[in-house]
Structures are given as structure tokens and as C-alpha cells.
N, C-alpha and C. Protein backbone atom coordinates (compact mmCIF):
# COMPACT_ATOMS: atom_id res chain seq x y z
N UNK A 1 15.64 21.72 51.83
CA UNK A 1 14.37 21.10 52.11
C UNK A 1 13.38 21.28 50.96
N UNK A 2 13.72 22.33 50.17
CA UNK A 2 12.60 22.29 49.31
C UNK A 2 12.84 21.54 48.05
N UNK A 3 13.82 20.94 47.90
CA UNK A 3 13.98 19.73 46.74
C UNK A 3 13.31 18.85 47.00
N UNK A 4 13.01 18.19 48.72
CA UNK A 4 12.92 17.16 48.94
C UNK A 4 11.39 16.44 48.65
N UNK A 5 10.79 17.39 48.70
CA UNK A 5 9.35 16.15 48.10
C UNK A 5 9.06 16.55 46.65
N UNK A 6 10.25 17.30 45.99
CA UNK A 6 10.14 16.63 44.51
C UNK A 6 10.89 15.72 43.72
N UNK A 7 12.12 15.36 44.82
CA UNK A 7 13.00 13.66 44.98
C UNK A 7 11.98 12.87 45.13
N UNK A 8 11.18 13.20 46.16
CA UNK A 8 9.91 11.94 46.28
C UNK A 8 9.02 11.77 45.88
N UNK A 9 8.19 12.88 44.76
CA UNK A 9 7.36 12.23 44.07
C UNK A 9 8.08 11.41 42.41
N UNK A 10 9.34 12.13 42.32
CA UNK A 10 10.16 10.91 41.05
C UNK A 10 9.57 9.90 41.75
N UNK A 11 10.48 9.46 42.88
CA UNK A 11 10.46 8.13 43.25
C UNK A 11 9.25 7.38 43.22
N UNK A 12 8.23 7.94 43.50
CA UNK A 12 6.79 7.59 43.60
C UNK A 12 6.64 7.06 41.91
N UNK A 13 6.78 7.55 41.49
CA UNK A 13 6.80 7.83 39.69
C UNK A 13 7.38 6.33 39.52
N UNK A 14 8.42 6.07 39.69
CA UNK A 14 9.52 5.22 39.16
C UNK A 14 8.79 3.84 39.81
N UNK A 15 8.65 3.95 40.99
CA UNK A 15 7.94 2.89 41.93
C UNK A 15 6.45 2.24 40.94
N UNK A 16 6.16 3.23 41.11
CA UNK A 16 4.60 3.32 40.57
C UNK A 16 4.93 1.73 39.00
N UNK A 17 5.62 2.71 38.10
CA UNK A 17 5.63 2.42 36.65
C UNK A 17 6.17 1.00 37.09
N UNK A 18 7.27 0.89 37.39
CA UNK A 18 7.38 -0.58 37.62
C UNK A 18 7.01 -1.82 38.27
N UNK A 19 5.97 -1.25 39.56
CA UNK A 19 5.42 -2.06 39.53
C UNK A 19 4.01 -2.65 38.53
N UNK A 20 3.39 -1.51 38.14
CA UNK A 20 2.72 -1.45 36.89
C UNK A 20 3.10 -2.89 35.63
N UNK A 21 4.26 -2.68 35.30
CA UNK A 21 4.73 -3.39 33.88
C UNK A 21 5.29 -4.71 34.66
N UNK A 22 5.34 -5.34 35.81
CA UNK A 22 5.29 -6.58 36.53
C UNK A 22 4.51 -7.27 36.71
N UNK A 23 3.09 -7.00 36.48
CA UNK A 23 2.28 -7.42 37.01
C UNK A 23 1.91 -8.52 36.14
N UNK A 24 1.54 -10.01 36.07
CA UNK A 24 1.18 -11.00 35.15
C UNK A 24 0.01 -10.80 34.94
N UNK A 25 -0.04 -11.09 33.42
CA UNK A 25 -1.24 -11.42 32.85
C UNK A 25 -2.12 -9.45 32.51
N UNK A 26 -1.37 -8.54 32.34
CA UNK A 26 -1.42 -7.37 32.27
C UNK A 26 -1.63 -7.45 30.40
N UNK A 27 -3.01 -6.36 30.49
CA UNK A 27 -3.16 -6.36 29.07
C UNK A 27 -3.79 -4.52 28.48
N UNK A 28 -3.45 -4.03 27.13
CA UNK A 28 -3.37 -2.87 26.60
C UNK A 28 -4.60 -3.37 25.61
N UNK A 29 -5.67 -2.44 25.26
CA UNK A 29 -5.97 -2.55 24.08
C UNK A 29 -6.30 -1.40 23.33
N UNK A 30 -5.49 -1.81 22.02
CA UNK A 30 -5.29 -0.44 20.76
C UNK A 30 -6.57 -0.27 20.12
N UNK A 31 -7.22 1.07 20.34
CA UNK A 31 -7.76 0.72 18.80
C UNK A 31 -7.19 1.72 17.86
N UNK A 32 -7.36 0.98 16.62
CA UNK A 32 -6.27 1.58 15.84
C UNK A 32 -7.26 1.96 14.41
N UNK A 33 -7.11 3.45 13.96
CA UNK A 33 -8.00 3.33 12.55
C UNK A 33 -7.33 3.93 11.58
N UNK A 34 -7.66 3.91 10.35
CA UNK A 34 -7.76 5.04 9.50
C UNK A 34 -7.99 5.47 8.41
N UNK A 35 -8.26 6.41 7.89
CA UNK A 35 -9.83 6.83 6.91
C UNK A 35 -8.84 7.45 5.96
N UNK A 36 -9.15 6.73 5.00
CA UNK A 36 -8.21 7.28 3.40
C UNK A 36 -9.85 7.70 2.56
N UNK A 37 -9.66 9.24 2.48
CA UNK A 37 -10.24 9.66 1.65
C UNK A 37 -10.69 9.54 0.10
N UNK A 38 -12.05 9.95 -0.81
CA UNK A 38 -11.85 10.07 -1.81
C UNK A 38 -10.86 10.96 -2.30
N UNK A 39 -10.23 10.44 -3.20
CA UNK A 39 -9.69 11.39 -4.51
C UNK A 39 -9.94 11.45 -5.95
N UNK A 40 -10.14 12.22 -6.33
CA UNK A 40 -10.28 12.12 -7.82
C UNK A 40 -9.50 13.15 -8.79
N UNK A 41 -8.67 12.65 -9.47
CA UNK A 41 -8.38 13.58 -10.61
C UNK A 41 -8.97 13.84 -11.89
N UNK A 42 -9.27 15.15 -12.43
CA UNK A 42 -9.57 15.08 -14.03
C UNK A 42 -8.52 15.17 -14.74
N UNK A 43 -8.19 14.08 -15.65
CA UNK A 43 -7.42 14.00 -16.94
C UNK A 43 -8.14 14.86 -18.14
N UNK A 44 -7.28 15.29 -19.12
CA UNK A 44 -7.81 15.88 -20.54
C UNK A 44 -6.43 15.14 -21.45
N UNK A 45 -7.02 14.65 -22.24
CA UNK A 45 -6.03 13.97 -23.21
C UNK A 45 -4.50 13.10 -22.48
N UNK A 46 -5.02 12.99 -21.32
CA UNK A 46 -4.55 11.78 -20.43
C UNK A 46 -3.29 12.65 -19.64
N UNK A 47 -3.69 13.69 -19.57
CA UNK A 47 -2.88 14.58 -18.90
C UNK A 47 -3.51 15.21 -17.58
N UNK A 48 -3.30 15.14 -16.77
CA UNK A 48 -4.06 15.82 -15.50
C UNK A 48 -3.84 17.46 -15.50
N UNK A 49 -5.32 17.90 -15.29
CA UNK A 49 -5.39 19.68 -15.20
C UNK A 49 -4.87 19.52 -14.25
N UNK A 50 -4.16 21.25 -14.36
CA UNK A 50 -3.53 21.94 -13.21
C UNK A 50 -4.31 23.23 -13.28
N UNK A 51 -4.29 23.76 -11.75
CA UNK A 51 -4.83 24.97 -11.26
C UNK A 51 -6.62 25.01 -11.36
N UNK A 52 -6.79 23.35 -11.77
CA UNK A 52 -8.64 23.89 -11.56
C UNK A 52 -9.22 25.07 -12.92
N UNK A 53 -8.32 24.86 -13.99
CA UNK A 53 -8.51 26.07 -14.91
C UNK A 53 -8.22 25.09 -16.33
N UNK A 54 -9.31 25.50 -17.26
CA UNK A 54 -9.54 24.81 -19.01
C UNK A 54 -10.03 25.57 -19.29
N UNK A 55 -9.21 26.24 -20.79
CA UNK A 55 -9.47 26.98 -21.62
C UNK A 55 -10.29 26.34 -22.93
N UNK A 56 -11.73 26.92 -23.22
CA UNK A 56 -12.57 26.40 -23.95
C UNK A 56 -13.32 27.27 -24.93
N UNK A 57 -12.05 28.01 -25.88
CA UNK A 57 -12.64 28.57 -26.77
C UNK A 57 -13.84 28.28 -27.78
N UNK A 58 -14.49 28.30 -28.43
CA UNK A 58 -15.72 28.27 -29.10
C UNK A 58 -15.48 29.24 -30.11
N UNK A 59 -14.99 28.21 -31.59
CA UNK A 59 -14.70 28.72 -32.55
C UNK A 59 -16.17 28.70 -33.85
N UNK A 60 -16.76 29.14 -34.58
CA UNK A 60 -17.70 28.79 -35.70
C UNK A 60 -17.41 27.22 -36.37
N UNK A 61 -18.32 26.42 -36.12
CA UNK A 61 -18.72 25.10 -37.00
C UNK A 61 -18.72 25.75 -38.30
N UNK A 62 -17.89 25.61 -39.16
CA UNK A 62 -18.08 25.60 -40.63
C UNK A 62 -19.40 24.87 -41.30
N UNK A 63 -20.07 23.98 -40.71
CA UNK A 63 -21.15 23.03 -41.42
C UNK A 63 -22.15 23.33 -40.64
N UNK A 64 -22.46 23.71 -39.22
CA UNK A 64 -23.55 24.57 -38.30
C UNK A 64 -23.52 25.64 -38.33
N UNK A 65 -22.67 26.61 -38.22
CA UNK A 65 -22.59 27.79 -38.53
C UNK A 65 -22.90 28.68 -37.16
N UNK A 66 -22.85 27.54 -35.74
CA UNK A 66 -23.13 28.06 -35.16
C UNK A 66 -21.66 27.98 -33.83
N UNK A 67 -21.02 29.02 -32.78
CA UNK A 67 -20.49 28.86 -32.39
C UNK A 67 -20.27 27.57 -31.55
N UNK A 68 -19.33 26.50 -31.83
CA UNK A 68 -19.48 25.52 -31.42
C UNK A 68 -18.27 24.66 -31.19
N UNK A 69 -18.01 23.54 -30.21
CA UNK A 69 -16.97 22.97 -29.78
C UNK A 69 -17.12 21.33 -28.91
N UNK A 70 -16.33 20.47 -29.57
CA UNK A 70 -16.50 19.28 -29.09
C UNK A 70 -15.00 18.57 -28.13
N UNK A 71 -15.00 18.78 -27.05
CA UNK A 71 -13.86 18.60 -26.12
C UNK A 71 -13.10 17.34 -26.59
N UNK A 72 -11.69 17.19 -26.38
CA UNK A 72 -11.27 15.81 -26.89
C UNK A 72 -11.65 14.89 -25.64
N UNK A 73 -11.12 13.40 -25.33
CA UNK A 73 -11.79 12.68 -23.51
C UNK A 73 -11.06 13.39 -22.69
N UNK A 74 -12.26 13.26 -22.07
CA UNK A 74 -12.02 13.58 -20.08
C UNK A 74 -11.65 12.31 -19.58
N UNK A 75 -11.16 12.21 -18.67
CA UNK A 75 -11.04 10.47 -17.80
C UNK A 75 -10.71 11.32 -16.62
N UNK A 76 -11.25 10.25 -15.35
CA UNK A 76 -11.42 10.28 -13.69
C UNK A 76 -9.98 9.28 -13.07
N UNK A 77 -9.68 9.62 -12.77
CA UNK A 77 -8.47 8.50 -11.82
C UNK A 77 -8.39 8.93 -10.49
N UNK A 78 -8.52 7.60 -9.66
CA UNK A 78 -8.87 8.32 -8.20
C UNK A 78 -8.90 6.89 -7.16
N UNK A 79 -8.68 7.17 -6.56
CA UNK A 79 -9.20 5.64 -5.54
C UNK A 79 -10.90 5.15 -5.02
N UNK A 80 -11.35 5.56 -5.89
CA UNK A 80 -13.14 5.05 -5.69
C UNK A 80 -13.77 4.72 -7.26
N UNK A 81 -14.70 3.71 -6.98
CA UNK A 81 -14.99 3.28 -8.33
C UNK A 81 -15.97 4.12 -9.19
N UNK A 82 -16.77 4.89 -8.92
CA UNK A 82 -17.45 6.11 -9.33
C UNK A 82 -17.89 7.44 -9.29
N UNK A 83 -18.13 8.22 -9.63
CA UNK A 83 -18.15 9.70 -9.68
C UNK A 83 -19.01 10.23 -10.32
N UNK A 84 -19.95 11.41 -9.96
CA UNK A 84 -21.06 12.11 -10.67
C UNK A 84 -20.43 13.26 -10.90
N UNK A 85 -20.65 13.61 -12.52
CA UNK A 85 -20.44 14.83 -13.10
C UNK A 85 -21.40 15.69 -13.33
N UNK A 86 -21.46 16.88 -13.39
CA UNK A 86 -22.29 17.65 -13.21
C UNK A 86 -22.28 19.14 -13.58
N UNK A 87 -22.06 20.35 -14.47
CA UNK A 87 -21.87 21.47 -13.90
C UNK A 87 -22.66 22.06 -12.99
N UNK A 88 -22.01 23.44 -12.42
CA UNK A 88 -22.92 23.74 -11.20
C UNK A 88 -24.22 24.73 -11.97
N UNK A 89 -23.75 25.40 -12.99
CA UNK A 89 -24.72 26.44 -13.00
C UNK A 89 -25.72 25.54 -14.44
N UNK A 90 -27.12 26.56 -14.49
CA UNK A 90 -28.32 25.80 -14.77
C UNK A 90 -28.56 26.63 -16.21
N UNK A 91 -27.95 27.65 -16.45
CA UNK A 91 -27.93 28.33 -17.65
C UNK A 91 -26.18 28.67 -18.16
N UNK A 92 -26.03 28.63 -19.32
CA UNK A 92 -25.22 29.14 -20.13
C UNK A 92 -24.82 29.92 -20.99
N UNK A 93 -24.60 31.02 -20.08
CA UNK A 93 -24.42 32.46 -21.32
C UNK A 93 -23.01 33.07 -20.75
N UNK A 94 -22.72 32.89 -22.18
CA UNK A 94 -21.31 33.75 -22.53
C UNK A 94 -21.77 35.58 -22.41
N UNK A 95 -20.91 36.31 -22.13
CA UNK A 95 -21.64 37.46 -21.82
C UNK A 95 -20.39 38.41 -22.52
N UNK A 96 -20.97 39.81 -23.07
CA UNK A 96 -19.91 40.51 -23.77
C UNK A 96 -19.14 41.14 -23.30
N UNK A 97 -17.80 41.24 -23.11
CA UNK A 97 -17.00 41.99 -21.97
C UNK A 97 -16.19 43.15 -22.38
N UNK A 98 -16.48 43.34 -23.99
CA UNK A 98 -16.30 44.62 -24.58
C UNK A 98 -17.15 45.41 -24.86
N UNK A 99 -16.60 46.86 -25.02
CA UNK A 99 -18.12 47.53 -25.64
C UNK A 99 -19.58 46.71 -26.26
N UNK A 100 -20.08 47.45 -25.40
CA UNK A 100 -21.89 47.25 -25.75
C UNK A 100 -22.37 46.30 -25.13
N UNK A 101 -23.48 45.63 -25.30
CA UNK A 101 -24.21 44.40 -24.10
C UNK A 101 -24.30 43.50 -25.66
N UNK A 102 -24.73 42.49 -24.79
CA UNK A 102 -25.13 41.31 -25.39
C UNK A 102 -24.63 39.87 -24.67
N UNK A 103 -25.33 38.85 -25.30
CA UNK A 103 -24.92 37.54 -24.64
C UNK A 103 -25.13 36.53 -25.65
N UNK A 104 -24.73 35.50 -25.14
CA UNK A 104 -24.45 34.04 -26.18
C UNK A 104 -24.98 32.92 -25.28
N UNK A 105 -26.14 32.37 -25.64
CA UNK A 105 -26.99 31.76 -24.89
C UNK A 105 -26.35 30.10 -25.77
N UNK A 106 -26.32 28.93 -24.67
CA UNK A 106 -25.08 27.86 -25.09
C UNK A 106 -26.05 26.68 -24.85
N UNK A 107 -25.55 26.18 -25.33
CA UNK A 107 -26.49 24.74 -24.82
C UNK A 107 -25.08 23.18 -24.57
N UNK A 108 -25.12 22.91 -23.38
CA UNK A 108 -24.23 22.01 -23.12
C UNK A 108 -24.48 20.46 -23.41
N UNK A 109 -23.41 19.58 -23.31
CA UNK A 109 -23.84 18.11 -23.19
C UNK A 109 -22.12 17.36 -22.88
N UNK A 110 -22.63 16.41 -22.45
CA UNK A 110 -21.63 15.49 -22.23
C UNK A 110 -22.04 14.36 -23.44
N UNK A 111 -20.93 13.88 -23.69
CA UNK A 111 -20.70 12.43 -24.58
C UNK A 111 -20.34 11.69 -24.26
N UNK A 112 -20.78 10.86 -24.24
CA UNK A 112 -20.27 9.49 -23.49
C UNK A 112 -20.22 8.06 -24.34
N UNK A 113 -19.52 7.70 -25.27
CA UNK A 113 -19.41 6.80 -26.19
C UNK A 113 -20.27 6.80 -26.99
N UNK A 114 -20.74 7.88 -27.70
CA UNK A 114 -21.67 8.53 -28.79
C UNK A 114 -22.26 8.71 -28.42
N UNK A 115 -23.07 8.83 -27.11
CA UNK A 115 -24.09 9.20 -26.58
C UNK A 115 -24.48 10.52 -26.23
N UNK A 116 -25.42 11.49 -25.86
CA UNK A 116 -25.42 12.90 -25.40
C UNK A 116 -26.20 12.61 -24.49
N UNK A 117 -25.60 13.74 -23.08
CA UNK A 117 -26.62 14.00 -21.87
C UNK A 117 -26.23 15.34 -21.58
N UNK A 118 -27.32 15.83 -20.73
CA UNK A 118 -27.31 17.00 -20.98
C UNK A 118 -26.43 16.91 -19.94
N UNK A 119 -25.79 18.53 -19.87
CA UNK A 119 -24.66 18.67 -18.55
C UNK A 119 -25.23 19.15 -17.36
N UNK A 120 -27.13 19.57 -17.41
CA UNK A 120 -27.38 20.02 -16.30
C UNK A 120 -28.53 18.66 -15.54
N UNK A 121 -27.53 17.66 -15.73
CA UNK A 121 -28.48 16.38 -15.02
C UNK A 121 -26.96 15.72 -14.51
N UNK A 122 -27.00 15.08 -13.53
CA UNK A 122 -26.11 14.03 -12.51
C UNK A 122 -25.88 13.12 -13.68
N UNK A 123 -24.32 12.64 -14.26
CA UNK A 123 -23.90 11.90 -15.27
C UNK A 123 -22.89 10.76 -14.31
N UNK A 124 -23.11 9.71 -13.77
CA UNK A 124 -22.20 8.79 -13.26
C UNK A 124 -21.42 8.50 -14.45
N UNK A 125 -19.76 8.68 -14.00
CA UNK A 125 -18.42 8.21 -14.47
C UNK A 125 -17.83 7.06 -13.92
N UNK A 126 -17.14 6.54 -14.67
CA UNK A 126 -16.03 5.39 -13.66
C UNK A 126 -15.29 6.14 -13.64
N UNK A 127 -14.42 5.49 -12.42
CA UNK A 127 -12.98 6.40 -12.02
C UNK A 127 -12.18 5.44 -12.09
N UNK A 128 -10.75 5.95 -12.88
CA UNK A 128 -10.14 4.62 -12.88
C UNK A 128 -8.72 4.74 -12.06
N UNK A 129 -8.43 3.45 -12.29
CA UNK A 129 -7.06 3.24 -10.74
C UNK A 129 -6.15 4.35 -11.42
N UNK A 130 -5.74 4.42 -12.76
CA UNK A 130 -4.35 4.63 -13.43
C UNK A 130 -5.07 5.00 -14.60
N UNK A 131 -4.08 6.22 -15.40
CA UNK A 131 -4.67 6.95 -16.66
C UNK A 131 -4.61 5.59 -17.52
N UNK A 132 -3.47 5.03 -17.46
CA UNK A 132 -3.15 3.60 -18.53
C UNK A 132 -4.54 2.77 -18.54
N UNK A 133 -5.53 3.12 -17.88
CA UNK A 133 -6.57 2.02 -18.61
C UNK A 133 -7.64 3.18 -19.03
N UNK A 134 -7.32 4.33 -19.46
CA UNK A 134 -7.94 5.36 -20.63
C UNK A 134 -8.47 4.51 -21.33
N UNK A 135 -9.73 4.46 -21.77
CA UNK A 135 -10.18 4.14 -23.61
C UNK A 135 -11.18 4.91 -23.56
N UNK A 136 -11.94 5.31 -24.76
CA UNK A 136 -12.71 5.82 -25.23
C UNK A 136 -14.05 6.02 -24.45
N UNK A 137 -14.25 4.37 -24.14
CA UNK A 137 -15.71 4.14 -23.54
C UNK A 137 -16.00 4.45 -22.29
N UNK A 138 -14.47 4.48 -21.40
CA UNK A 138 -14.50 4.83 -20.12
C UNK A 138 -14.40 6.94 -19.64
N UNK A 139 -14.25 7.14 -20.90
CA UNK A 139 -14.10 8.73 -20.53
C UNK A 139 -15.13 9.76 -21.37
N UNK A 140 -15.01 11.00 -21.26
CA UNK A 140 -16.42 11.48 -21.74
C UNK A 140 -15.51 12.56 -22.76
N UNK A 141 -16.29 13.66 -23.39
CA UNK A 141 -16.30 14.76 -23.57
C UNK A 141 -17.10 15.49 -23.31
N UNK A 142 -16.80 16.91 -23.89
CA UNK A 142 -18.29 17.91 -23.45
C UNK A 142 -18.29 18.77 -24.67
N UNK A 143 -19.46 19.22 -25.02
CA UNK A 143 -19.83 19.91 -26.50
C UNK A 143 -20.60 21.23 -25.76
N UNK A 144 -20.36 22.01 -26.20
CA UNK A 144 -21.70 23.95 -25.99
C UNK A 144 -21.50 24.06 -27.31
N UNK A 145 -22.53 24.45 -27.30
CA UNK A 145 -23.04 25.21 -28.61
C UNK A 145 -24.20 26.34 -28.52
N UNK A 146 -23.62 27.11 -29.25
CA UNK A 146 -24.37 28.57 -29.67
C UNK A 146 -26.13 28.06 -29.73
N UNK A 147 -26.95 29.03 -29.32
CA UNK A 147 -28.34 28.50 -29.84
C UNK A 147 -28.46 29.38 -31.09
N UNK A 148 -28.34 30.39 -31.54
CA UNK A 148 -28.04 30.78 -32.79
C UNK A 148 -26.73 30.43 -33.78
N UNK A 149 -26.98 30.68 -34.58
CA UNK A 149 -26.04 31.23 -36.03
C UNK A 149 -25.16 32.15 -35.50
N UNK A 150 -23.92 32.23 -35.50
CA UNK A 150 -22.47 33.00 -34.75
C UNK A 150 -22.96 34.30 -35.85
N UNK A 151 -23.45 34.45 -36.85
CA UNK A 151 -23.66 35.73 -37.88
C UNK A 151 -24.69 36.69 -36.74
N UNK A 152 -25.11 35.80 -36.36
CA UNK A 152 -26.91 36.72 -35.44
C UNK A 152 -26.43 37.12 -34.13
N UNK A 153 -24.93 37.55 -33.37
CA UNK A 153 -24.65 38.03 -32.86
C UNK A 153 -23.66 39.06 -32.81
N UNK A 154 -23.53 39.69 -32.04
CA UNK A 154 -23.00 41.52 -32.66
C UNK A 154 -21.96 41.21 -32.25
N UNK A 155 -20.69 41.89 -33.39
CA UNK A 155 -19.43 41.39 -33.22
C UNK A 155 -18.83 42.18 -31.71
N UNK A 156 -17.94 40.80 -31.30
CA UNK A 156 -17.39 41.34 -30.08
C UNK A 156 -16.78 40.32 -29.27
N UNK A 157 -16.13 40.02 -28.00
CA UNK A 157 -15.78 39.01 -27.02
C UNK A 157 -16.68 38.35 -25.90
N UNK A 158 -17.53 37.22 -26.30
CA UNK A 158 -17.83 37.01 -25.23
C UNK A 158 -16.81 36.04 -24.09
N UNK A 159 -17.57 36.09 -22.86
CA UNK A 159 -16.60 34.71 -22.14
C UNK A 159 -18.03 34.63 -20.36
N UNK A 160 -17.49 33.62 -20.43
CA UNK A 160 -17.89 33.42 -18.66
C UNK A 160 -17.15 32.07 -18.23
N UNK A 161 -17.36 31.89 -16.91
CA UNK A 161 -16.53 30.64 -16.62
C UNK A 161 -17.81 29.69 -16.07
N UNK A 162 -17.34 28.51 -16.04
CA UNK A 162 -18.85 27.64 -15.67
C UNK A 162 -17.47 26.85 -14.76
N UNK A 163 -18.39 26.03 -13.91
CA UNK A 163 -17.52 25.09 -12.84
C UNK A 163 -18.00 23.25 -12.97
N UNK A 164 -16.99 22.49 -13.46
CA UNK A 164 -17.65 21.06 -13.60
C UNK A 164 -17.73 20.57 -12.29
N UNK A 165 -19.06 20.16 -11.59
CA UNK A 165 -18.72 19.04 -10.34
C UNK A 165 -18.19 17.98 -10.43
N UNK A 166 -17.54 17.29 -9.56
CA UNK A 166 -17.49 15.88 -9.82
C UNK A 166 -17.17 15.36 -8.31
N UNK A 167 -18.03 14.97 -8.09
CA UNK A 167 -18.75 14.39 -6.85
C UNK A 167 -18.29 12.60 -6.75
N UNK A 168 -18.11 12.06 -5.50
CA UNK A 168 -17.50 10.45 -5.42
C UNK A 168 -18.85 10.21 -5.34
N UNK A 169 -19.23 8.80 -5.53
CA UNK A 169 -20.62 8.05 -5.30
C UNK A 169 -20.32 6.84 -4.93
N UNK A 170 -20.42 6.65 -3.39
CA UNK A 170 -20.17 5.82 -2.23
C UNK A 170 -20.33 3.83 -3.07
């Protein structure tokens, strides 16, 4: 006896559904979505970084004399047509991580088809479908430079890490 009214609610079940899917003129409606995110990659010499990590030594300008460095292009590839670059932090100092104190106060910029902006202002990029439409005009670099003469600081290692934003723009 105690199987028996769980034979009968199947049946109820089975009853139910078919008369359900008989019925004329019976209608479903889907809604159906879905949301493909931004992406963006940074390229460097048309190669995509890995690990979120660029090494950016800052060797002496022979003709400035001041510690200094001009990035080869950056390019954006991503599924949205623009992007704001940005770093996050508002000062730039290399700081000494060997014996004794001191720091290396930097001054940044982006280039943008001979152009300079500074790196601590919102720089709109294009982003492009595919590295293959790289050129010059569509990608940037980035330059720091020493505010002194590399002689007017006390020998030693500096370093710090800075973080580039790069933000989609709807």
C-alpha cells in the first residue's frame, strides 16, 4: 500500500504533461540574451604582454644626460572601438632599494604620432580588431625621464613599479 499513491502521482504527472502539449494554438515565449564583454589586450612590438608585467629599464641619454627611455609602440586589440589610457599613480619616483635613501623623481608622457601627453591625464586609444592593422599612428609609446642629470644622483639601484590603466569607453 505504500507504493500506491506514488504510482499515482507519476500518473498524474504523465496525464498532466500530455494533455498540456495537445492543446491547439499553445504558445512558449523565450527570452533569450547575451552580454559579450569588453576586452582589451596590450600589444608591445605587436606581441601581447604576458603576466601584467614590462620591464622598463632607464638607461643615461648620451645627448640629455639625463636617465631616460622612449618605449618602442603599444597597440590595443580588443572587441570595442576605444580605450582610455592612463597610469594610476600621480607622482613618479624611482626609490633606492640599496644602501642609503634617495629617489629619482621621473616625469612621464605618452606619444602618440609625435605628439606628447602627459601620462597623468585620460589619453583615448583606438582598439583594434587584429594586431595586423598595427601602424604607427594607431599605437602609442611612453617616455620617463629623470628630472635631473643621472651624475646628480648617488650611485645605487633605483626601481618602483607604476600600473598603466586602460579603461573601454562605451
Amino acid at each position: 500500500m505504500k507504493n500506491k499513491p506514488a504510482a499515482l502521482f507519476s500518473i498524474a504527472i504523465v496525464f498532466w504533461s500530455q494533455s498540456t502539449m495537445s492543446l491547439p494554438g499553445s504558445q512558449v515565449s523565450m527570452d533569450i540574451s547575451a552580454e559579450s564583454l569588453a576586452k582589451i589586450a596590450l600589444y608591445y612590438q605587436n606581441t601581447p604582454l604576458k603576466d601584467n608585467e614590462f620591464d622598463f629599464s632607464l638607461p643615461v641619454n648620451a645627448s640629455t644626460g639625463k636617465f631616460e627611455k622612449t618605449s618602442e609602440l603599444f597597440h590595443l586589440v580588443g572587441n570595442i572601438e576605444q580605450a582610455e589610457i592612463i597610469f594610476a599613480e600621480s607622482d613618479f619616483i624611482l626609490k633606492k632599494i640599496d644602501e642609503g635613501s634617495g629617489v629619482i623623481n621621473l616625469a612621464g608622457n605618452f606619444i602618440v604620432d609625435k605628439n606628447s601627453y602627459s601620462v597623468t591625464q585620460k589619453l583615448r586609444m583606438p582598439v583594434l580588431d587584429k594586431i595586423s592593422q598595427a601602424t604607427p599612428a594607431n599605437g602609442f609609446r611612453i617616455n620617463f625621464s629623470s628630472q635631473l642629470l643621472a651624475e646628480k644622483y648617488s650611485q645605487g639601484h633605483y626601481a618602483n613599479t607604476f600600473t598603466l590603466l586602460i579603461t573601454p569607453v562605451s
